[in-house]
Each structure stands twice: as C-alpha cells, then as structure tokens.
C-alpha atoms as a PDB file:
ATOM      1  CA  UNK A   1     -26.207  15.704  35.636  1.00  0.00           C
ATOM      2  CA  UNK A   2     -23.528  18.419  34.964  1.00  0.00           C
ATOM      3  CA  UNK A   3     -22.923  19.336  31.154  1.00  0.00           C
ATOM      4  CA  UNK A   4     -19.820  18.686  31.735  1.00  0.00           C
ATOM      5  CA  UNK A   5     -20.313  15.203  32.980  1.00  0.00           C
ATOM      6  CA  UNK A   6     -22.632  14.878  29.949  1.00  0.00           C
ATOM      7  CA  UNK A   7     -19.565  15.517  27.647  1.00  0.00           C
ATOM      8  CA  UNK A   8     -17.273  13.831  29.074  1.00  0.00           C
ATOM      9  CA  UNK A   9     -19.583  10.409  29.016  1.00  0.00           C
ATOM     10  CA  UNK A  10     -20.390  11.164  25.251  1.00  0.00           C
ATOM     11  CA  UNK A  11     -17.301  11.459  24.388  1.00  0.00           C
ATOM     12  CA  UNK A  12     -16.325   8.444  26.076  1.00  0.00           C
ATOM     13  CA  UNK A  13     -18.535   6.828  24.161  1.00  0.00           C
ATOM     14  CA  UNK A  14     -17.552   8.218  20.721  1.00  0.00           C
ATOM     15  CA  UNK A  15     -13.776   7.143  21.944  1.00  0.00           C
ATOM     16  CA  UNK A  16     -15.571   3.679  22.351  1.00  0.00           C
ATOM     17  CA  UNK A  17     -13.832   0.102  21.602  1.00  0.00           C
ATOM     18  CA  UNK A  18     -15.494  -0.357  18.256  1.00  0.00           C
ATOM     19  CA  UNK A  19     -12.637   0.149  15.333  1.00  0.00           C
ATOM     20  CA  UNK A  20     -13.121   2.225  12.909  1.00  0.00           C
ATOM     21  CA  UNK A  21     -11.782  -0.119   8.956  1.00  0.00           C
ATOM     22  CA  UNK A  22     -11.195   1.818   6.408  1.00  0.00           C
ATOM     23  CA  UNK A  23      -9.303   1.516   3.082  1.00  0.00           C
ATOM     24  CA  UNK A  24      -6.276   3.646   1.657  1.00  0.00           C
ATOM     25  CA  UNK A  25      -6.085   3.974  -1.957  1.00  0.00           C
ATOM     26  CA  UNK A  26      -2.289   4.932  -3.669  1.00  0.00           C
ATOM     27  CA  UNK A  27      -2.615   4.277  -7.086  1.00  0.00           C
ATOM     28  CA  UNK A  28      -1.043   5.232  -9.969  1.00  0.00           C
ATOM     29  CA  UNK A  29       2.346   5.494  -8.764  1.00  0.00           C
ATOM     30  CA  UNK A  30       4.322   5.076 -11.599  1.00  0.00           C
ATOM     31  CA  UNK A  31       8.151   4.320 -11.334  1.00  0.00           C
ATOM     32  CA  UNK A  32      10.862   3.373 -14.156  1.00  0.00           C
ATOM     33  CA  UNK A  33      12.620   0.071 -13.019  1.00  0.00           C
ATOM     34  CA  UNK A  34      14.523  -2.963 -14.277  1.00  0.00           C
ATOM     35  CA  UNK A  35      12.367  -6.068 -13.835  1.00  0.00           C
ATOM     36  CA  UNK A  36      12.274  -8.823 -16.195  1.00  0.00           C
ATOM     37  CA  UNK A  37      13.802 -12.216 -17.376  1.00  0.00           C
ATOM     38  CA  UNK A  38      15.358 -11.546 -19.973  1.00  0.00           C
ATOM     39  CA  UNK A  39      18.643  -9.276 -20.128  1.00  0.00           C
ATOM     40  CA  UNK A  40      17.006  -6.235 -22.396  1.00  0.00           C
ATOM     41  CA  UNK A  41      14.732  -6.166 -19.602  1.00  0.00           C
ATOM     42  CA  UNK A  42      17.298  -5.333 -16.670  1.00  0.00           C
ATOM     43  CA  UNK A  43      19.453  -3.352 -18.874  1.00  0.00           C
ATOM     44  CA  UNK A  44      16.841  -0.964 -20.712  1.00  0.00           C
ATOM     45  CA  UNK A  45      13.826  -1.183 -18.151  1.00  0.00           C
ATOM     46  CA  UNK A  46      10.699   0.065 -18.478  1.00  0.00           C
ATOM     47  CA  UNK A  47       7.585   1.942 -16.759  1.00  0.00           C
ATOM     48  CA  UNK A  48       5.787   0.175 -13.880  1.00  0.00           C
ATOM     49  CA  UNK A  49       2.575   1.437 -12.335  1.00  0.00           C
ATOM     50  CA  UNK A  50       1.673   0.624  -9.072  1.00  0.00           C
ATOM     51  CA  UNK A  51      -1.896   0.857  -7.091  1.00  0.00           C
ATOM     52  CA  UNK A  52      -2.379  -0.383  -3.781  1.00  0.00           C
ATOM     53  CA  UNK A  53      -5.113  -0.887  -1.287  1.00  0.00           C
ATOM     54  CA  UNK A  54      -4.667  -0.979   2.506  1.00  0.00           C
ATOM     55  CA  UNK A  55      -7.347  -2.361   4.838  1.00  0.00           C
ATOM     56  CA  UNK A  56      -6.535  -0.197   7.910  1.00  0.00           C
ATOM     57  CA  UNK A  57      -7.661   0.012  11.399  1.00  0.00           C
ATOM     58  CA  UNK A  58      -8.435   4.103  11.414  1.00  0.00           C
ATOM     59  CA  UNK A  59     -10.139   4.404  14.665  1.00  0.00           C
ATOM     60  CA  UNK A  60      -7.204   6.660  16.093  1.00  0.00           C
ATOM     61  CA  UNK A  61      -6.591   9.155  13.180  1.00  0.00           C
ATOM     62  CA  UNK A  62     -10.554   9.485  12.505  1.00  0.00           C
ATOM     63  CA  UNK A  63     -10.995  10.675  16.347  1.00  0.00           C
ATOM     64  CA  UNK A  64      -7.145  12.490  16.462  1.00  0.00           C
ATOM     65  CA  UNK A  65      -6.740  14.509  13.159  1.00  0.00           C
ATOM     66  CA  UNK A  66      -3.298  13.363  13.544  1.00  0.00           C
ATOM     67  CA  UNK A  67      -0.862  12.474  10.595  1.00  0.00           C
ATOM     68  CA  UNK A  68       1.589  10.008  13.160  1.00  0.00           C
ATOM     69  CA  UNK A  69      -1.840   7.932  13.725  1.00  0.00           C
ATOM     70  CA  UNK A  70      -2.349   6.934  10.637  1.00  0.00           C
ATOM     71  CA  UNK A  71      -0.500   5.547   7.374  1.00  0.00           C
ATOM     72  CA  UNK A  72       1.289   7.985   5.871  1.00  0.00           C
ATOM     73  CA  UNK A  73       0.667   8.228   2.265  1.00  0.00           C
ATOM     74  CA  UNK A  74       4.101   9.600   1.348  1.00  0.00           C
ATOM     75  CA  UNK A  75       5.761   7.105   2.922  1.00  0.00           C
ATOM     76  CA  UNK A  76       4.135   4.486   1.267  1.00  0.00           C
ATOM     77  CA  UNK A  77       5.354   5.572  -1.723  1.00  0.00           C
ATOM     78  CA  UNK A  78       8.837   5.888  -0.255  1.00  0.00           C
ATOM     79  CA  UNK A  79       8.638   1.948   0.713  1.00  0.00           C
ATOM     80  CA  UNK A  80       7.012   1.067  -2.987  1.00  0.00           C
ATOM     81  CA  UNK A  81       9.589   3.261  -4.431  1.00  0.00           C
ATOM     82  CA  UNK A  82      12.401   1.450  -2.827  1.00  0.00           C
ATOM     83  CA  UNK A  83      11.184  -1.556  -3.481  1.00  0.00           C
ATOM     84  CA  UNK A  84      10.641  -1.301  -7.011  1.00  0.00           C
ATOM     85  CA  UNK A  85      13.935  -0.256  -7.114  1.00  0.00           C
ATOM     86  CA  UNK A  86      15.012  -3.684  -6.298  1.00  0.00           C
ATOM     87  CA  UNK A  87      15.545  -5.750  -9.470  1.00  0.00           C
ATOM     88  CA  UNK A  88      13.257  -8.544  -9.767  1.00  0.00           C
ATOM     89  CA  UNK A  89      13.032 -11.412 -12.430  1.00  0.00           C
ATOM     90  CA  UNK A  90       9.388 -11.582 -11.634  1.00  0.00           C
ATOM     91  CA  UNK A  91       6.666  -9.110 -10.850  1.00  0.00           C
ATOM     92  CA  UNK A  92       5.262 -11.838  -8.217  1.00  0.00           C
ATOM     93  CA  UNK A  93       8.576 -11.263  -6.309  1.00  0.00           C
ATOM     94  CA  UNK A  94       8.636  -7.610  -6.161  1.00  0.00           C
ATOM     95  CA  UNK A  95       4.931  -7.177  -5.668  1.00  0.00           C
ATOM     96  CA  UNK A  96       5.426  -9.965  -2.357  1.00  0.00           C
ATOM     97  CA  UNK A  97       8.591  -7.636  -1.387  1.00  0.00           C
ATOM     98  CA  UNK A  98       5.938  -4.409  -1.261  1.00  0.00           C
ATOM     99  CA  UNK A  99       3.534  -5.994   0.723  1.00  0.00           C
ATOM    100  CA  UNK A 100       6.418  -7.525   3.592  1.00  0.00           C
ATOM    101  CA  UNK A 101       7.763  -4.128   3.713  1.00  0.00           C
ATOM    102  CA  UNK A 102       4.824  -2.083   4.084  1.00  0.00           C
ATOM    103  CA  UNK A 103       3.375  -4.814   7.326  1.00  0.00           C
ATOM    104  CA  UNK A 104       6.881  -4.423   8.723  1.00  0.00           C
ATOM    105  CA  UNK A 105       6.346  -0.313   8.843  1.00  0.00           C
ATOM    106  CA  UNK A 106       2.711   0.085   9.554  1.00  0.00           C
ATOM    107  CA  UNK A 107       1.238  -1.632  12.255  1.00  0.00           C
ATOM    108  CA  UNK A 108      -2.480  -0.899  11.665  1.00  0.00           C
ATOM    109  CA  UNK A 109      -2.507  -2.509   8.522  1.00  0.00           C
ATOM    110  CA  UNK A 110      -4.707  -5.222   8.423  1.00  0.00           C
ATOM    111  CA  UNK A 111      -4.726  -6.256   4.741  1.00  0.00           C
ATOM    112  CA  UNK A 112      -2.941  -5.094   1.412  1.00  0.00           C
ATOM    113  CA  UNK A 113      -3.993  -5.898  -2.070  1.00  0.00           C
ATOM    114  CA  UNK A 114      -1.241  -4.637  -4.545  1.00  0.00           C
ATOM    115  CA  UNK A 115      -1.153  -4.225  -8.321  1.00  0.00           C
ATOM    116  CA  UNK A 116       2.241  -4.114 -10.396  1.00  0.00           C
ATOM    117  CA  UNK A 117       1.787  -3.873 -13.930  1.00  0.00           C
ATOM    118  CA  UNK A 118       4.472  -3.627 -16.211  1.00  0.00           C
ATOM    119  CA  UNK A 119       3.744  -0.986 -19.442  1.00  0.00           C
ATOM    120  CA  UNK A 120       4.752  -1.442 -22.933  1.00  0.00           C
ATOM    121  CA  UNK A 121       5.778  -5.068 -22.935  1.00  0.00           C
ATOM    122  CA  UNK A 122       8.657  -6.494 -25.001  1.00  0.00           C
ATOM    123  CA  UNK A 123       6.159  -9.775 -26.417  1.00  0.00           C
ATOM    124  CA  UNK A 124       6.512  -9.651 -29.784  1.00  0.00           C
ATOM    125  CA  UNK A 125       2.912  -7.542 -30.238  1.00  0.00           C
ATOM    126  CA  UNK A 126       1.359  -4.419 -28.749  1.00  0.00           C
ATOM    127  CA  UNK A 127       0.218  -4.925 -25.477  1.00  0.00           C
ATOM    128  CA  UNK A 128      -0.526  -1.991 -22.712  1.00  0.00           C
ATOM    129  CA  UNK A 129       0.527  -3.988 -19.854  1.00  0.00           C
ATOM    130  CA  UNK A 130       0.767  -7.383 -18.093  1.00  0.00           C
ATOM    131  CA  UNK A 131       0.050  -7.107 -14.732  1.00  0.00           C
ATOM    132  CA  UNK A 132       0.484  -8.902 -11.141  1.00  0.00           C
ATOM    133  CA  UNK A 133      -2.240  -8.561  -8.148  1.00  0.00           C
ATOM    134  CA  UNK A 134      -1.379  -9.837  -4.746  1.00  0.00           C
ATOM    135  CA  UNK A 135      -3.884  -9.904  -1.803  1.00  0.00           C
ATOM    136  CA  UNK A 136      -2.337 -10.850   1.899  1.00  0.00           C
ATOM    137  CA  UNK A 137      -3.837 -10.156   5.287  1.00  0.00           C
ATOM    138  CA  UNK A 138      -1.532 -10.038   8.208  1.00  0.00           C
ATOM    139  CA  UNK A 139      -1.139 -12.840  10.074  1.00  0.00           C
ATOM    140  CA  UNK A 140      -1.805 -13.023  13.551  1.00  0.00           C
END
C-alpha cells in the first residue's frame, strides 16, 4: 500500500467517532456586584468570585488547533461578567442565570458546575465567604 494511502487511513482513524471530554477550568474570576437581600447589599455591593467547570466535548479543537472549535475562555468571562452584573436577591438565582447563558452560547457543553461565593459578608461576624455551587448537565 502507498504511504500515502497509509496516511490518509491513519489519519482517518485518529479523526475517528470516539469524542474526545474534557474539562475547562475559569476560576477565580472575581467581579464587584450588587447581590443580596437586604438594601445595604444592592446599594454598597461587594466582591464575588466566580470558578466554573465545563464538561466539554473537545474532539474538534484537540484535532483542529482552532480557537472557533472550542469554548472560548474570554468569552466565558464576558457571559459570567454580564451576568453577575444582573442584580440578584439570591446567589442561587444568579449562579442558575450563568449556567442558562453559557448552554445557550456554547453548544459543546455538556455539563457546568459553577461556584459563586460572595466575600466579606455583612452577618454580624467575620466570615470569608458564603458560597453557592450549582451542577446541571444539558438536557437532551
């Protein structure tokens, strides 16, 4: 068989139909919003820090080298950025608001696990942070 032949049937292969998971770290974005019950809360705000977690199919940008295959790391942080910007009672509501926006933009995310912790707490006593983690594969 022709070397060329040869290549073309291993690379065939390594182009094969078995995906390629992998996870995407962003952490430590950190972001000054407004979130809170009570009205100190929305009118002062505070420091958030977000990390999230994406379960992505990466079989494409692994074999391509190619930013438009893949998630793009900035832009997540454009869509948690925007979000957070959003003023939520509740970090349960903003974190859910993350994790619907970043499905809608991203197609080959299969599952997102998100953690929004709010720093230096208004409770009455020093505490580093209280903290919500949400975990939601995509349905379908």
């Amino acid at each position: 068989m022709p070397l060329s032949k040869l290549a073309k049937k291993s690379n065939k292969k390594l182009m094969g139909t078995k995906k390629t998971m992998g996870k995407i770290f962003v952490e430590g974005i950190k972001i000054y919003a407004y979130h809170g019950c009570f009205k100190e809360e929305t009118a002062i705000g505070t420091n958030f820090l977000v990390n999230v977690e994406l379960d992505v199919d990466l079989t494409t940008p692994s074999q391509t080298d190619n930013i438009f295959d893949t998630v793009n790391y900035q832009a997540v942080f454009q869509i948690i950025k925007a979000q957070m910007a959003i003023p939520s009672k509740i970090l349960e509501h903003v974190s859910q608001r993350c994790i619907d926006a970043l499905f809608a933009e991203f197609p080959t995310i299969e599952k997102i696990k998100i953690k929004v912790s709010k720093l230096n707490v208004p409770l009455g006593g020093h505490i580093n942070s209280v903290s919500v983690q949400l975990e939601q594969e995509r349905e379908g």
